[in-house]
N, C-alpha and C. Protein backbone atom coordinates (compact mmCIF):
# COMPACT_ATOMS: atom_id res chain seq x y z
N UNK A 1 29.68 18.89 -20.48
CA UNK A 1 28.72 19.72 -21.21
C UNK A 1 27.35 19.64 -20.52
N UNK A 2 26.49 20.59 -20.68
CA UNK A 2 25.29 20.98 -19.85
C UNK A 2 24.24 20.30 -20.60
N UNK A 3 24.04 19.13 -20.38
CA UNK A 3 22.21 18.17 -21.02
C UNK A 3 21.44 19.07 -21.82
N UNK A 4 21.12 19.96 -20.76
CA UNK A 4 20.06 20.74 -20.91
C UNK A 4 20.20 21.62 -22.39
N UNK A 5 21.30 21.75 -22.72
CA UNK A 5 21.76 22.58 -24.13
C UNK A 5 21.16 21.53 -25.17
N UNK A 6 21.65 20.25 -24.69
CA UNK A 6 21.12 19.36 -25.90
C UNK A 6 19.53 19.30 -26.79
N UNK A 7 18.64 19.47 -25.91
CA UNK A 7 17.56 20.29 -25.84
C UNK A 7 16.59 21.92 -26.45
N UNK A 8 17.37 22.85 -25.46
CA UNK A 8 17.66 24.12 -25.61
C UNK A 8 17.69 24.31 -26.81
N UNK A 9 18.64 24.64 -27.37
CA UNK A 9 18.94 25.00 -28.95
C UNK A 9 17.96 24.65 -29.84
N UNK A 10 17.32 23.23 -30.14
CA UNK A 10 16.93 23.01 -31.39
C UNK A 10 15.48 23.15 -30.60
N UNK A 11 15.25 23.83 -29.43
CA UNK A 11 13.76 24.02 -29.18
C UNK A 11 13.60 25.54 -29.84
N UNK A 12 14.71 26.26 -29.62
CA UNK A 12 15.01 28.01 -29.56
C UNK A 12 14.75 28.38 -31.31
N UNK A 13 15.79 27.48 -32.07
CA UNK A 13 15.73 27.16 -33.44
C UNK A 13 14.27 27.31 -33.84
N UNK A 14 13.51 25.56 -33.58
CA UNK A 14 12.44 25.25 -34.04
C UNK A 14 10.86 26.59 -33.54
N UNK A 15 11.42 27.31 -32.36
CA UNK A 15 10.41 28.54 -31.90
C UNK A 15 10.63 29.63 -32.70
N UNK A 16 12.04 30.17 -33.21
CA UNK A 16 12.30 30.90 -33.97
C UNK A 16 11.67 30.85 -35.52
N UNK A 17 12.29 29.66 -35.84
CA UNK A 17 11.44 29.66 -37.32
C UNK A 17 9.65 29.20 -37.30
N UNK A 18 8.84 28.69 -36.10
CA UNK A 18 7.37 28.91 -36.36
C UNK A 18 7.09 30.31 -35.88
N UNK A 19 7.83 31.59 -35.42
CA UNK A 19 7.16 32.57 -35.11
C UNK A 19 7.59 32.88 -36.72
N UNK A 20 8.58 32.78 -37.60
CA UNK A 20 9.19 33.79 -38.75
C UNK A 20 7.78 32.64 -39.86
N UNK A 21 7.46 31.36 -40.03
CA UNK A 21 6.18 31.23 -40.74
C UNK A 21 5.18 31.69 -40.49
N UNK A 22 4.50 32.21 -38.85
CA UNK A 22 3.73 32.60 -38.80
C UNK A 22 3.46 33.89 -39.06
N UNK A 23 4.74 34.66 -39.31
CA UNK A 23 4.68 36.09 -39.35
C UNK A 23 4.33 36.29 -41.38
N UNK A 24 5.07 35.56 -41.79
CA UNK A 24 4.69 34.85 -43.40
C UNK A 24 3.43 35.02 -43.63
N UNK A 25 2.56 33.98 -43.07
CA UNK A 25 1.65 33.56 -42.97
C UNK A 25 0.25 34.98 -43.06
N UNK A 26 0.80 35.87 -42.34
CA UNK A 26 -0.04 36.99 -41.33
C UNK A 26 0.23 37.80 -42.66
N UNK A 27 1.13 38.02 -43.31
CA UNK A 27 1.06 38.62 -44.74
C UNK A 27 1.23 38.44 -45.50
N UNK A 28 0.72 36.85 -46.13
CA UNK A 28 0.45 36.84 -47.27
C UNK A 28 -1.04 36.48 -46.94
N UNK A 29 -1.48 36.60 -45.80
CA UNK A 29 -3.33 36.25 -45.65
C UNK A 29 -3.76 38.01 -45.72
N UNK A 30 -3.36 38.72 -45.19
CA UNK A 30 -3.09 40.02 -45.44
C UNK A 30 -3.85 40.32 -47.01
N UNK A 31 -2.55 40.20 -47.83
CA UNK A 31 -2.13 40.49 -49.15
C UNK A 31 -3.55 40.11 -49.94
N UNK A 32 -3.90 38.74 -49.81
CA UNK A 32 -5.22 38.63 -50.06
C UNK A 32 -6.34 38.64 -49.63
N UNK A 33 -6.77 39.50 -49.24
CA UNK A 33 -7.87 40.05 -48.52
C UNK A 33 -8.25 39.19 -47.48
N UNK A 34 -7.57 38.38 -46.40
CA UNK A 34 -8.10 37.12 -45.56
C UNK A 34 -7.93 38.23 -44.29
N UNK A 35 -8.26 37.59 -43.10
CA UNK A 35 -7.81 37.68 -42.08
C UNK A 35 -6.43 37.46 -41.62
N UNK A 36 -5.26 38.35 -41.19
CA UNK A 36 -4.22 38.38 -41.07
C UNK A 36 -3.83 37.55 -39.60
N UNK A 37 -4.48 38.16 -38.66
CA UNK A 37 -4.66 38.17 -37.38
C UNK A 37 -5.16 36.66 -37.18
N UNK A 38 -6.23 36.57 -37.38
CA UNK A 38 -6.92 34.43 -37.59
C UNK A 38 -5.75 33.94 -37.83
N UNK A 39 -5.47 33.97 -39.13
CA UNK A 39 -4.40 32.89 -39.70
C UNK A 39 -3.60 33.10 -38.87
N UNK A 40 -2.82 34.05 -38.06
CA UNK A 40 -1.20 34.43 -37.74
C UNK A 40 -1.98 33.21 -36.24
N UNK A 41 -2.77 33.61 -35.33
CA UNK A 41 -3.16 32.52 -34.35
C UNK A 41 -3.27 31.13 -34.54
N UNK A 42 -4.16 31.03 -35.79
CA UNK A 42 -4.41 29.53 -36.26
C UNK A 42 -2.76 28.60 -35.87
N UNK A 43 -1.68 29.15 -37.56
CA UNK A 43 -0.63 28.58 -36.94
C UNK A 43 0.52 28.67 -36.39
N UNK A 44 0.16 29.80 -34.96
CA UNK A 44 0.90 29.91 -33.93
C UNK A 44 0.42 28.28 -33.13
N UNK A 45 -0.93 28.08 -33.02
CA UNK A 45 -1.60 27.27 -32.17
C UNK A 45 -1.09 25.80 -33.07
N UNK A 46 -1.19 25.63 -34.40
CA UNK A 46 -1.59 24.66 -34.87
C UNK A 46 -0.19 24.26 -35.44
N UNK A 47 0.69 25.16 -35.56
CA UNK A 47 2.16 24.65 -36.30
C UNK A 47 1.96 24.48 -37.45
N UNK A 48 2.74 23.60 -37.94
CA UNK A 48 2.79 23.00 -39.53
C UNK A 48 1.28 22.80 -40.39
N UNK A 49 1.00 22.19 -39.13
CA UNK A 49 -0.56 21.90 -39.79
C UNK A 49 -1.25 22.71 -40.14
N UNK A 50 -1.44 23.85 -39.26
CA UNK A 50 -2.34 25.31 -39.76
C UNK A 50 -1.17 25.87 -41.19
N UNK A 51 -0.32 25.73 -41.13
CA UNK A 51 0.89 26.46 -42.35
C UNK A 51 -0.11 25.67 -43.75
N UNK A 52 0.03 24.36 -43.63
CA UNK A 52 -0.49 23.28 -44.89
C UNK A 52 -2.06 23.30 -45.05
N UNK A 53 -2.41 24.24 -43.97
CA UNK A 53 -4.00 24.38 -44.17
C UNK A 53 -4.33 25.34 -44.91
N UNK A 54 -3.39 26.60 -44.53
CA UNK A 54 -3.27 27.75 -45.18
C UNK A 54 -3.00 27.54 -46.72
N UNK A 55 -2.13 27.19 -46.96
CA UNK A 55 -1.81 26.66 -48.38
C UNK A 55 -2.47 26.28 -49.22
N UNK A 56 -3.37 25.30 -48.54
CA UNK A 56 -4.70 24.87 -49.19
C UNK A 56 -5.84 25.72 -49.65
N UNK A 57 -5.71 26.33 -49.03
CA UNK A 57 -7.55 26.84 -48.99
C UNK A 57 -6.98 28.58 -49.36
N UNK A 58 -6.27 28.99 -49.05
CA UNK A 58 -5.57 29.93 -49.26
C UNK A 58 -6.28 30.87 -51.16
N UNK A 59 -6.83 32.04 -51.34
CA UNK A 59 -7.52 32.45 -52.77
C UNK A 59 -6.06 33.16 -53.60
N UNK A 60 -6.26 32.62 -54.56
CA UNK A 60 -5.27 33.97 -55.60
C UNK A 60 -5.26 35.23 -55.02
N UNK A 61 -4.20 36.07 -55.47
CA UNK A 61 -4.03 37.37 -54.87
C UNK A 61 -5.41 37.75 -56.39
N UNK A 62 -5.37 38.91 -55.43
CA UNK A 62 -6.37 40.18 -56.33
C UNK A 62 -5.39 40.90 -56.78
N UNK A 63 -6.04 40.86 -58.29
CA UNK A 63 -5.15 41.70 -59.64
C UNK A 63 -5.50 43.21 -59.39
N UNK A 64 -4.27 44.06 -59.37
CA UNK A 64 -4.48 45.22 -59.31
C UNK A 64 -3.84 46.30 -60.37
N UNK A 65 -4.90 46.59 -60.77
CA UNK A 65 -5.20 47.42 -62.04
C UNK A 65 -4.86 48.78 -61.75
């Protein structure tokens, strides 16, 4: 078997699911009037950490009447 697979995969995995949080991320910062674009960079750059930052600080959606 090829090493290199051992590797491979759970890098491909773990790239796959931080582009599908960051894409998350980009609309629900969206949704509430934030910067979509910031946040979607923040945790492209920052990973998990920008995700749990977001979370934090992150405002209620705006009620729409």
């Amino acid at each position: 078997m090829q090493y290199y697979l051992l590797w491979l995969v759970p890098a491909v995995i773990w790239f796959i699911i931080a582009i599908l949080i960051a894409v998350w991320v980009y609309r629900d910062a969206e949704s509430r009037g934030e910067s979509g674009v910031l946040w979607l960079i923040i945790v492209l750059i920052t990973g998990i950490i920008g995700l749990i930052i977001w979370l934090i600080i992150r405002r209620d959606k705006p009620v729409v009447s």
